[in-house]
N, C-alpha and C. Protein backbone atom coordinates (compact mmCIF):
# COMPACT_ATOMS: atom_id res chain seq x y z
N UNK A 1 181.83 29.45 -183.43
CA UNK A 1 180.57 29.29 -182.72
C UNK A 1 180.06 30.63 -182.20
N UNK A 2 181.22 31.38 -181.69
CA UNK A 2 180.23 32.59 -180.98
C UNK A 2 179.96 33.84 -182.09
N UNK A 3 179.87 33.51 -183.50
CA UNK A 3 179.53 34.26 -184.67
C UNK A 3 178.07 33.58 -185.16
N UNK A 4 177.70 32.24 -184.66
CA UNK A 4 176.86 31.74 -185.34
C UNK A 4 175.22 32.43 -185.12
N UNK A 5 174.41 32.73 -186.12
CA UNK A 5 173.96 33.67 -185.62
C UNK A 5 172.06 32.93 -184.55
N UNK A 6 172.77 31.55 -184.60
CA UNK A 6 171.35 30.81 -183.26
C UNK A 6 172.25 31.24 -182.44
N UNK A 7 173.67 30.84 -181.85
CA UNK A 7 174.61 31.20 -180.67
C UNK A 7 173.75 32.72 -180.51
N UNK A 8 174.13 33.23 -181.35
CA UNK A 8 173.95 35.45 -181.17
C UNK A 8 172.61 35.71 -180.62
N UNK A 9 171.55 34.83 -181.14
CA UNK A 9 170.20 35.05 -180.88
C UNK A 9 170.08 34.29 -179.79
N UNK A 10 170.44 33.07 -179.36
CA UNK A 10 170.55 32.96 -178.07
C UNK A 10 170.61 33.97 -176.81
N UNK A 11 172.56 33.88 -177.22
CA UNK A 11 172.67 35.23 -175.98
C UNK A 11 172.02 36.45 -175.91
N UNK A 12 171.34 37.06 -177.32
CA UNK A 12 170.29 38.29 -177.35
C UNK A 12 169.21 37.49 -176.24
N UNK A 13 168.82 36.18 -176.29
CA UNK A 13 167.53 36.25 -175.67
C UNK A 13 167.67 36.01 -174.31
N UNK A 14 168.99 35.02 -173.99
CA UNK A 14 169.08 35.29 -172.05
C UNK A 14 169.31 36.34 -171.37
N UNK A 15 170.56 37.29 -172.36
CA UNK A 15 170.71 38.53 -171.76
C UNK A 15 169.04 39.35 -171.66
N UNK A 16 167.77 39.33 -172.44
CA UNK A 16 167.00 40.14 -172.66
C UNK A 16 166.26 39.49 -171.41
N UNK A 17 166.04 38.08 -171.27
CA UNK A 17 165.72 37.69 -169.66
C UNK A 17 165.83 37.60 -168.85
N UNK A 18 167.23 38.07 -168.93
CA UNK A 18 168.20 38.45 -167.51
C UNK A 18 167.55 39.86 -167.03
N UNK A 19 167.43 40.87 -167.96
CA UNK A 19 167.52 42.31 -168.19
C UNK A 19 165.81 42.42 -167.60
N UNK A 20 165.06 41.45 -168.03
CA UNK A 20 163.33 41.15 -167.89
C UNK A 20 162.91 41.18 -166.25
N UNK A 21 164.11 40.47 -165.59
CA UNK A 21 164.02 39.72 -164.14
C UNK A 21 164.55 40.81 -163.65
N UNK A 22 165.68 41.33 -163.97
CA UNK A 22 166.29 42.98 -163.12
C UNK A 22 164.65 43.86 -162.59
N UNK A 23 163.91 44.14 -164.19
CA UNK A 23 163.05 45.25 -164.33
C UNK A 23 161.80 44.71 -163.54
N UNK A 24 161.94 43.24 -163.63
CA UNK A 24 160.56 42.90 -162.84
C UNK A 24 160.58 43.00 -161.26
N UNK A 25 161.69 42.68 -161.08
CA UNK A 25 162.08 42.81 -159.44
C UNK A 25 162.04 43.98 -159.35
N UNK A 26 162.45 45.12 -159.72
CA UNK A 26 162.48 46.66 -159.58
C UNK A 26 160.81 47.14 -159.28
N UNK A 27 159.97 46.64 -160.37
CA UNK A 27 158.64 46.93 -159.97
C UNK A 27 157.73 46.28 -159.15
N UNK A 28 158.41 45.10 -158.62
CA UNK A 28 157.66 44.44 -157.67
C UNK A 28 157.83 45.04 -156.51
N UNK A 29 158.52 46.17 -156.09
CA UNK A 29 158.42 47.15 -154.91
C UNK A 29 157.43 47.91 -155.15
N UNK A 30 156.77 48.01 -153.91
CA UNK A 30 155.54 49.17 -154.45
C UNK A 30 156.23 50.41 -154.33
N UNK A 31 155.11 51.09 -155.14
CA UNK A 31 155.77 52.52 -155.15
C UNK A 31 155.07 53.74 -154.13
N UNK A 32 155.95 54.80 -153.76
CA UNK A 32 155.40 55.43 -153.21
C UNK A 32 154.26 56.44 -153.48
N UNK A 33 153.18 56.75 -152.45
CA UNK A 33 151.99 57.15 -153.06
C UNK A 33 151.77 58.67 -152.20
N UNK A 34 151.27 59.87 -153.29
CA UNK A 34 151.07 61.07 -152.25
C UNK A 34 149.55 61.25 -152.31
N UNK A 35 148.75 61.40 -151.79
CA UNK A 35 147.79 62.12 -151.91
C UNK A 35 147.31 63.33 -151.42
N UNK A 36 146.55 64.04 -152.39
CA UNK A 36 146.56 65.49 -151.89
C UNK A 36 144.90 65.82 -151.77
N UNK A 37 143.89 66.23 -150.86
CA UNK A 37 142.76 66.37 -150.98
C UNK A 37 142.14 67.47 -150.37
N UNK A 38 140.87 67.79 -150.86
CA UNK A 38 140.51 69.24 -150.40
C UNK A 38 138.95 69.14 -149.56
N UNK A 39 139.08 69.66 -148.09
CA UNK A 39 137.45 69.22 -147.62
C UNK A 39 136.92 70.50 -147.67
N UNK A 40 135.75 69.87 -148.27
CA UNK A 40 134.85 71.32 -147.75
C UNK A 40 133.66 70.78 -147.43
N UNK A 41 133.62 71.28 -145.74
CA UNK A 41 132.20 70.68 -144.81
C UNK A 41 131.45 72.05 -144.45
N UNK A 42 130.58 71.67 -144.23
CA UNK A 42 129.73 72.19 -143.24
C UNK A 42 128.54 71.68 -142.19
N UNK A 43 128.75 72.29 -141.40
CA UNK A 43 127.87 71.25 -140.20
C UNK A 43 126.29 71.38 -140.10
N UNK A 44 126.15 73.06 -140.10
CA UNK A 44 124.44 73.21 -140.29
C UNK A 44 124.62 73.72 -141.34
N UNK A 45 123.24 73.80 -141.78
CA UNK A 45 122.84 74.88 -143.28
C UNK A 45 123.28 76.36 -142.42
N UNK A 46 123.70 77.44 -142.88
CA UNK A 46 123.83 78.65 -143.06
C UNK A 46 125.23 79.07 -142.19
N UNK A 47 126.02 77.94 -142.04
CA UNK A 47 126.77 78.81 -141.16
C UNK A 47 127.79 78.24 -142.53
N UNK A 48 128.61 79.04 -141.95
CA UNK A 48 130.22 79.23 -142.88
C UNK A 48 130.83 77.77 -142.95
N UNK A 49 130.92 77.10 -144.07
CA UNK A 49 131.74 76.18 -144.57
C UNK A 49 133.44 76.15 -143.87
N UNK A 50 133.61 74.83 -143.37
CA UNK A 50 135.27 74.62 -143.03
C UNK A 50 135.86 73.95 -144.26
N UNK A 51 137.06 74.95 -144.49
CA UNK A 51 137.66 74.41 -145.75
C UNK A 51 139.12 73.52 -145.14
N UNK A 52 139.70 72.46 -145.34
CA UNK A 52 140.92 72.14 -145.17
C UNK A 52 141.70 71.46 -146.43
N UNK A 53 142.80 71.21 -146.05
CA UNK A 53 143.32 70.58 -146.83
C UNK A 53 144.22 68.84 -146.13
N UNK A 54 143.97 68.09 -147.04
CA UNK A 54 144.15 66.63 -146.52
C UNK A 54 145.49 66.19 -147.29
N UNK A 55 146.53 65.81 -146.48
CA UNK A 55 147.58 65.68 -147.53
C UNK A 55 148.26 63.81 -146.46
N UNK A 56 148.25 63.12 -147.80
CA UNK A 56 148.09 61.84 -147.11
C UNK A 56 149.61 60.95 -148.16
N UNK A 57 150.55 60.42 -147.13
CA UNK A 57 151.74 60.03 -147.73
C UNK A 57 151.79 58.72 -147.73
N UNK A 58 152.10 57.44 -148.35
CA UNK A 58 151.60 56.02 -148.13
C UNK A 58 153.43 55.24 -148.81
N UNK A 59 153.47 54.91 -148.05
CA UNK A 59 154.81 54.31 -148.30
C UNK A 59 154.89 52.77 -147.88
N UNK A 60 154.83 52.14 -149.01
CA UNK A 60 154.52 50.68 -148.99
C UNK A 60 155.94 49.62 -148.28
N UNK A 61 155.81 48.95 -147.38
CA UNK A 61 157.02 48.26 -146.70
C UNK A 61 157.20 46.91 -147.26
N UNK A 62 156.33 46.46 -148.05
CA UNK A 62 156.51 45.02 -148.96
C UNK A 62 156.31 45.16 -150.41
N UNK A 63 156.42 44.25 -150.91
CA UNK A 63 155.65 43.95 -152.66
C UNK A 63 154.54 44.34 -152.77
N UNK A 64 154.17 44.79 -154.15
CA UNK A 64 153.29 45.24 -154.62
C UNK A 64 152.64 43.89 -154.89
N UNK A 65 151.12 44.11 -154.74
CA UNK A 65 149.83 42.79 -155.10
C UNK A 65 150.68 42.27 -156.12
N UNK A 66 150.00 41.03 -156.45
CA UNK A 66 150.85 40.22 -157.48
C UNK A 66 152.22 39.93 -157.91
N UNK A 67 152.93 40.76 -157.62
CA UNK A 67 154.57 41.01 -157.74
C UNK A 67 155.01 39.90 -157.85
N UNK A 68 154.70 38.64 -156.78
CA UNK A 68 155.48 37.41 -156.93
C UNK A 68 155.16 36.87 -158.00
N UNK A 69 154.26 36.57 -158.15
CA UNK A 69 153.80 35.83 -159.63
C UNK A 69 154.21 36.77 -160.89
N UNK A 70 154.32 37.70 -160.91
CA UNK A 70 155.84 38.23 -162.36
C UNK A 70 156.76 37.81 -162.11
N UNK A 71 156.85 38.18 -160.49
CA UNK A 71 158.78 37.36 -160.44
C UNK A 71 159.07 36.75 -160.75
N UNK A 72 158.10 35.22 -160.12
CA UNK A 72 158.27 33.78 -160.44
C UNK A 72 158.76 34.13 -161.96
N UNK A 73 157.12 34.43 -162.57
CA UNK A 73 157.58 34.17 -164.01
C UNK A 73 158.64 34.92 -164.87
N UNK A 74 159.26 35.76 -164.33
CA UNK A 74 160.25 36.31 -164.47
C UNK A 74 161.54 35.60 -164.80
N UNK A 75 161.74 34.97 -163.16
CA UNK A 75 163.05 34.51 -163.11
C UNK A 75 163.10 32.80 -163.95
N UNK A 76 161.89 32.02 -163.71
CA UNK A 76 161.58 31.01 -164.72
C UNK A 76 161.79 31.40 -166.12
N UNK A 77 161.17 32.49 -166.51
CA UNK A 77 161.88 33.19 -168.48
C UNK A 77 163.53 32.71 -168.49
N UNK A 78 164.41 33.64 -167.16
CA UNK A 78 165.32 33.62 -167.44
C UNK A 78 165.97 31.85 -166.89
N UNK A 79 166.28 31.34 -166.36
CA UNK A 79 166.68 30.13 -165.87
C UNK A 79 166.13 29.47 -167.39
N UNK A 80 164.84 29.26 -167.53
CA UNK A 80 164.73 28.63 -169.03
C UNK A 80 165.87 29.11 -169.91
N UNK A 81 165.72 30.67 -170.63
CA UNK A 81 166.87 30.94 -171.33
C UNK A 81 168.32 30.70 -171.02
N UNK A 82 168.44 30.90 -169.76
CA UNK A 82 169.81 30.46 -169.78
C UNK A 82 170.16 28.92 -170.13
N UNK A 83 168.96 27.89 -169.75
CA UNK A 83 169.47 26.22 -169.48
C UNK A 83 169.65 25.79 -171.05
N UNK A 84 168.91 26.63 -171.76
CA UNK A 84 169.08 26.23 -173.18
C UNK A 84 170.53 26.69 -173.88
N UNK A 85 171.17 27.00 -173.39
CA UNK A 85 172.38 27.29 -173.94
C UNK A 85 173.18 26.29 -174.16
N UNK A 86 173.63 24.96 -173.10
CA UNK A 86 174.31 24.48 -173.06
C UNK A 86 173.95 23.40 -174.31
N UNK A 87 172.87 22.96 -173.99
CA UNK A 87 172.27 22.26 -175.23
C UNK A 87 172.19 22.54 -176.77
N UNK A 88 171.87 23.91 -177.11
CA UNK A 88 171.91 24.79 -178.18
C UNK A 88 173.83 24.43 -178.77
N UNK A 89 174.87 24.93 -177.90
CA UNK A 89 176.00 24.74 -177.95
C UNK A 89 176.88 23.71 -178.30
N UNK A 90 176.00 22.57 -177.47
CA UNK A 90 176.76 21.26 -178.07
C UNK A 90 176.19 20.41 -179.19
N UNK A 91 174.76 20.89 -179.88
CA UNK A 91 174.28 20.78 -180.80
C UNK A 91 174.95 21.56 -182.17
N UNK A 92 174.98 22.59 -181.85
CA UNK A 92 176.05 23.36 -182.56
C UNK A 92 177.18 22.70 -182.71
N UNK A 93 178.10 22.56 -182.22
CA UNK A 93 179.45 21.86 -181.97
C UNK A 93 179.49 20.43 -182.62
N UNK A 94 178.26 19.58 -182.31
CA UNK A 94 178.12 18.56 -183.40
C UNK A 94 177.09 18.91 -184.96
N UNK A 95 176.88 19.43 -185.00
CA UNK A 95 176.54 20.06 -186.22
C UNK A 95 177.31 20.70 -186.92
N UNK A 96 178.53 21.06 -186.76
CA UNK A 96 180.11 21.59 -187.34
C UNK A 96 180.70 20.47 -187.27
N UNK A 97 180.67 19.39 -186.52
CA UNK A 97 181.72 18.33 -186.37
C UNK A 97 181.21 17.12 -187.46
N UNK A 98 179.67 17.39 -187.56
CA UNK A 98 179.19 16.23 -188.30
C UNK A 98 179.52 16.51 -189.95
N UNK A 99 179.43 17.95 -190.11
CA UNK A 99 179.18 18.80 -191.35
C UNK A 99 181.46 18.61 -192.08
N UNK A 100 182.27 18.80 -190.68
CA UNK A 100 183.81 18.61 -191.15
C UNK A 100 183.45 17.09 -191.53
N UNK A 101 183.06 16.54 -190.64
CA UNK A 101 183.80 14.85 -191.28
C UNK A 101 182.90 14.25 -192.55
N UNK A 102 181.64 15.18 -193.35
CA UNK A 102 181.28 14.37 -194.45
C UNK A 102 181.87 15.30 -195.30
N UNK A 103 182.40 16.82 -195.35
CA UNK A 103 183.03 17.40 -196.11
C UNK A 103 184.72 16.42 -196.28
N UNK A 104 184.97 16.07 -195.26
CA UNK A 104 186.30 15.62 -195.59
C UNK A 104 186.35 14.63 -196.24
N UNK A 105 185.33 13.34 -195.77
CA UNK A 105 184.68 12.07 -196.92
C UNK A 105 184.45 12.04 -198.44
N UNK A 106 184.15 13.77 -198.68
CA UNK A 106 183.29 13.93 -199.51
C UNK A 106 184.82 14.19 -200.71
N UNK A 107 185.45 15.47 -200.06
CA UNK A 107 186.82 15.22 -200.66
C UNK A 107 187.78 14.35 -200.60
N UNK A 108 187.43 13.28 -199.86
CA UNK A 108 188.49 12.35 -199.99
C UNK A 108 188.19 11.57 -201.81
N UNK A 109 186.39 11.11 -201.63
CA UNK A 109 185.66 10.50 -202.65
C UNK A 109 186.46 11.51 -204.20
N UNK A 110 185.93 12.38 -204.01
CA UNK A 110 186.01 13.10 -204.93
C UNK A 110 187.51 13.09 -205.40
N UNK A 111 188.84 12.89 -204.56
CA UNK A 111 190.11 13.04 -205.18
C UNK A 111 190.23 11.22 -206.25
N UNK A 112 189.55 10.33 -205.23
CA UNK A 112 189.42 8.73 -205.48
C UNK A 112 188.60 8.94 -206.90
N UNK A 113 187.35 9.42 -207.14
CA UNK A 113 186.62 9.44 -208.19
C UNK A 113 187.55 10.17 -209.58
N UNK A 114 187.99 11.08 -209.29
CA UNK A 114 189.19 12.35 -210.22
C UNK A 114 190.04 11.09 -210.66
N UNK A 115 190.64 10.22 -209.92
CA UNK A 115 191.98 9.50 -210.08
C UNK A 115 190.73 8.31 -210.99
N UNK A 116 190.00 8.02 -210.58
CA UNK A 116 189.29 7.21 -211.29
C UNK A 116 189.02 7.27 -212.89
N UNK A 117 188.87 8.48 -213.03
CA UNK A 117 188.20 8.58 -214.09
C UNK A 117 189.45 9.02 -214.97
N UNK A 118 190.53 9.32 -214.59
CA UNK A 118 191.67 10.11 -215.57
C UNK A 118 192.07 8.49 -215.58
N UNK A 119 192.60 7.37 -215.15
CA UNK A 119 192.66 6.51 -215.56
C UNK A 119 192.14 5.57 -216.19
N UNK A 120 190.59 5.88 -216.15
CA UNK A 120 189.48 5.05 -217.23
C UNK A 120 189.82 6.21 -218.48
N UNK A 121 189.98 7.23 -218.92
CA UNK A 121 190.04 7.71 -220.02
C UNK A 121 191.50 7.25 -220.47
N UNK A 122 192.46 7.19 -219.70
CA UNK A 122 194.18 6.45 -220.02
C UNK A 122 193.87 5.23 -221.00
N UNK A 123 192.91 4.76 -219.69
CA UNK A 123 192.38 2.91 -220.52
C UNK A 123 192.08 2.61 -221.73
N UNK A 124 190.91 3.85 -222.13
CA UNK A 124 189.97 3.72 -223.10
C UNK A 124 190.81 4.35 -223.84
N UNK A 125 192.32 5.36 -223.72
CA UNK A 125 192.80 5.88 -224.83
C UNK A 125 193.81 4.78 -225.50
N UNK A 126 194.34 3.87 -224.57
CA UNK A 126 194.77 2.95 -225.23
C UNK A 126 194.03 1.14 -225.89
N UNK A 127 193.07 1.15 -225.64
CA UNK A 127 192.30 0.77 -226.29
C UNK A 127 191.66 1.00 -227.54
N UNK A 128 191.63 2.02 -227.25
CA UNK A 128 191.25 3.01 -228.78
C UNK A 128 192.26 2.67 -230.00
N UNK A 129 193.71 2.65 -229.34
CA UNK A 129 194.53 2.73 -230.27
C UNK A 129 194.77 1.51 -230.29
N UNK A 130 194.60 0.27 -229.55
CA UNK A 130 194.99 -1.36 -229.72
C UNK A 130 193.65 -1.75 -230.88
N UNK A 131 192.62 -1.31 -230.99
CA UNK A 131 191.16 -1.62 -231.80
C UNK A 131 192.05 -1.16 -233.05
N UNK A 132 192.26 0.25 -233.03
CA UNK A 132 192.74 0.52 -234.46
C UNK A 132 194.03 -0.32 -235.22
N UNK A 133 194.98 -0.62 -233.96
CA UNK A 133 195.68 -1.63 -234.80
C UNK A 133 195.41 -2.49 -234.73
N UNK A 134 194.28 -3.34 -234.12
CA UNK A 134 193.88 -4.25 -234.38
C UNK A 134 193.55 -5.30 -233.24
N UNK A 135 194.67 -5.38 -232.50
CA UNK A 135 195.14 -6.37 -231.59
C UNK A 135 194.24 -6.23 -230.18
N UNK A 136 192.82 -5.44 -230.20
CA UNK A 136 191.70 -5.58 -229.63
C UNK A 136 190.65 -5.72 -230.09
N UNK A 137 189.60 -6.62 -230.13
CA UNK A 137 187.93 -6.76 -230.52
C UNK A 137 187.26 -5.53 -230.00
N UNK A 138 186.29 -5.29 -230.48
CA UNK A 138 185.36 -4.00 -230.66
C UNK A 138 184.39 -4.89 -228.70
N UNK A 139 183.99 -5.66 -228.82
CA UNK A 139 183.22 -5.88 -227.09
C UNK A 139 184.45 -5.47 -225.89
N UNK A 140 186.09 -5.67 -226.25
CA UNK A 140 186.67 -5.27 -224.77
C UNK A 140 186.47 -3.51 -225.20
N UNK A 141 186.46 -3.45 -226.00
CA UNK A 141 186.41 -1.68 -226.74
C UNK A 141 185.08 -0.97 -226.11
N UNK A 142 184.41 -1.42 -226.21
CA UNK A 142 182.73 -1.32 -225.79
C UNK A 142 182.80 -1.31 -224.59
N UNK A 143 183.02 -2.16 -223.68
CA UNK A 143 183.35 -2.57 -222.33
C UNK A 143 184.41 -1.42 -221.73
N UNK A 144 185.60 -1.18 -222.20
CA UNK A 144 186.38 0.11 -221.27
C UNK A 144 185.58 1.47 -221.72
N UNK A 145 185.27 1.15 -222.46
CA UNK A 145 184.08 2.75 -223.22
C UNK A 145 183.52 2.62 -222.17
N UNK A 146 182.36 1.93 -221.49
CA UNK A 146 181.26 2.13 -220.74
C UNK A 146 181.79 2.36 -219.49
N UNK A 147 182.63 1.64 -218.87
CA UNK A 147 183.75 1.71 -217.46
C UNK A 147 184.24 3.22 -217.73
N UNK A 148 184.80 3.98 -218.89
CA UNK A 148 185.09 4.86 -218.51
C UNK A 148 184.39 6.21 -218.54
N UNK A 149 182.85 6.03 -219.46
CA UNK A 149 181.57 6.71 -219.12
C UNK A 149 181.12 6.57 -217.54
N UNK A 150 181.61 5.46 -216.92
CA UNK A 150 181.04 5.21 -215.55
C UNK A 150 181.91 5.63 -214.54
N UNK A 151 182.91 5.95 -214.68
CA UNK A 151 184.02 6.77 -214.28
C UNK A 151 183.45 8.14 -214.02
N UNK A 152 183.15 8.67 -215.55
CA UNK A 152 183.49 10.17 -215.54
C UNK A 152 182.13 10.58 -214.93
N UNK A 153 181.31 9.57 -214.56
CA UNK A 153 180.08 10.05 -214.37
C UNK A 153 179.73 9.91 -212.76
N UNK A 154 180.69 8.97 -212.48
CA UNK A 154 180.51 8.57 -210.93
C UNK A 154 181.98 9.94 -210.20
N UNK A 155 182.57 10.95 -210.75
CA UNK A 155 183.46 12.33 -210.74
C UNK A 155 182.55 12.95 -210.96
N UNK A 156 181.67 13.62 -211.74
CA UNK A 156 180.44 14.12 -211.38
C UNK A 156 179.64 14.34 -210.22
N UNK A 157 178.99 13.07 -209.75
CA UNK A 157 178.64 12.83 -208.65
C UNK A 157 179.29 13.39 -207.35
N UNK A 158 180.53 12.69 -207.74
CA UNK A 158 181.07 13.25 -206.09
C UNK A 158 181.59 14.76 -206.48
N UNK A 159 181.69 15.07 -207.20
CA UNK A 159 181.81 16.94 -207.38
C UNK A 159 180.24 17.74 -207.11
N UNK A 160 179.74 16.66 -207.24
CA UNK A 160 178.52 17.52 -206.79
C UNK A 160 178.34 17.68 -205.29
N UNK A 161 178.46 15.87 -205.03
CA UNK A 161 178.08 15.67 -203.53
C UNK A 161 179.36 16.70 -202.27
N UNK A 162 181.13 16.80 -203.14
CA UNK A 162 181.77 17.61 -202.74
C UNK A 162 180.92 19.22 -202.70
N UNK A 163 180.30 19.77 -203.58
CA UNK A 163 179.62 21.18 -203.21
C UNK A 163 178.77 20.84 -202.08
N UNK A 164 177.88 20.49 -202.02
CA UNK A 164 176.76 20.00 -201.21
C UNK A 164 177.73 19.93 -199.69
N UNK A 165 178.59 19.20 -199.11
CA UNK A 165 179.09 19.66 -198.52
C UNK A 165 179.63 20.44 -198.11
N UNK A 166 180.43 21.32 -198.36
CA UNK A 166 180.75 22.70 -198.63
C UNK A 166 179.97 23.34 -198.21
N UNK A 167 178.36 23.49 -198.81
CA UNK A 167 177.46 24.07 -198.39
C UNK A 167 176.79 23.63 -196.88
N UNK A 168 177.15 22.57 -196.45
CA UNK A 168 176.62 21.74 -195.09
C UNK A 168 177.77 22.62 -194.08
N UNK A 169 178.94 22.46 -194.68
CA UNK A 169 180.07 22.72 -193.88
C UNK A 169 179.41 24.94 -192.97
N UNK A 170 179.01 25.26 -194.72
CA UNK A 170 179.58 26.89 -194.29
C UNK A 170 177.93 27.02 -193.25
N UNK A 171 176.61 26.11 -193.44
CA UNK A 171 175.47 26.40 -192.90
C UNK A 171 175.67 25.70 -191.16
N UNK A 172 176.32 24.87 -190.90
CA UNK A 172 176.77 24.90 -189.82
C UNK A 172 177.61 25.98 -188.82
N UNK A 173 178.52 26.38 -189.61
CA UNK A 173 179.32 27.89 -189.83
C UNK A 173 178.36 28.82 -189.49
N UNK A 174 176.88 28.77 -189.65
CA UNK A 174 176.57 30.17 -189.42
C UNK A 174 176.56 31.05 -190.93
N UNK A 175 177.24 30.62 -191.92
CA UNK A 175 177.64 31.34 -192.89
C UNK A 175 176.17 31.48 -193.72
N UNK A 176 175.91 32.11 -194.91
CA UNK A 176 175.13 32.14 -195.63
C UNK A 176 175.96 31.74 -197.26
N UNK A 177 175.00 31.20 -197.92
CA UNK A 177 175.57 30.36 -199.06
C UNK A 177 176.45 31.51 -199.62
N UNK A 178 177.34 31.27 -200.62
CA UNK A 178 177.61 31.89 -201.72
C UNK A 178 177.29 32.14 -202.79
């Protein structure tokens, strides 16, 4: 599970909303402000201009405007990302559990179908040889023929439906086909 790569992209995305809520709280402090300014007055026309200089320091003691409302939505990103985990996980967990028990069905079928069909060809091989000497009619002949076409064809099937699982099994896995 913790290879699977929804698990991986998961934890990429709570850790990245965890990491979201750190940076948002960090800037929801205001920051400190300098200002630097230059006067130049004069009171009547012709007399000499007063020059100064204005130097103004602003150091904010709360949150910056709006701040809460990133936070909120901040820490809501992350609490969402995190609550989805548990759910994601045990979906996962039955999606591997559902994917083992039709792979195991699937090979059970498939050993039942194998045994099936090597004994419909046993059948039909001695049939074959009771027709030629005689001591069978051509309809029971016809009849294990088709039973053992229906054999080899219903081993087919479950060799297929056996891959197909396999493939259910490794996409639960996380795996990518082969």
């Amino acid at each position: 599970l913790e290879a699977h790569p929804a698990w991986v992209s998961w934890q990429a995305q709570a850790t990245l909303q965890a990491q979201a809520l750190v940076h948002t709280a960090a800037l929801a402090r205001g920051e400190p402000e300098v200002t630097v300014g230059w006067l130049h007055k004069r009171e009547q026309h012709g007399e000499r201009p007063r020059q100064a200089v204005a130097l103004a320091l602003r150091l904010p003691l709360g949150a910056a405007p709006g701040a809460q409302a990133a936070t909120a939505q901040a820490r809501a990103d992350a609490a969402l990302a995190a609550a989805e985990g548990n759910p994601l996980r045990q979906r996962l967990l039955a999606d591997w559990h559902t994917a083992r028990t039709r792979h195991d069905a699937a090979s059970r079928q498939l050993a039942a179908a194998q045994t099936r069909a090597a004994l419909a060809r046993d059948t039909l091989g001695f049939f074959e040889r009771a027709f030629q000497a005689g001591e069978a009619d051509l309809p029971a002949l016809l009849r294990v023929a088709q039973e053992a076409f229906d054999a080899e064809q219903q081993a087919v099937l479950a060799r297929i439906d056996a891959a197909a699982s396999v493939s259910a099994l490794r996409q639960a896995a996380g795996l990518l086909p082969q």
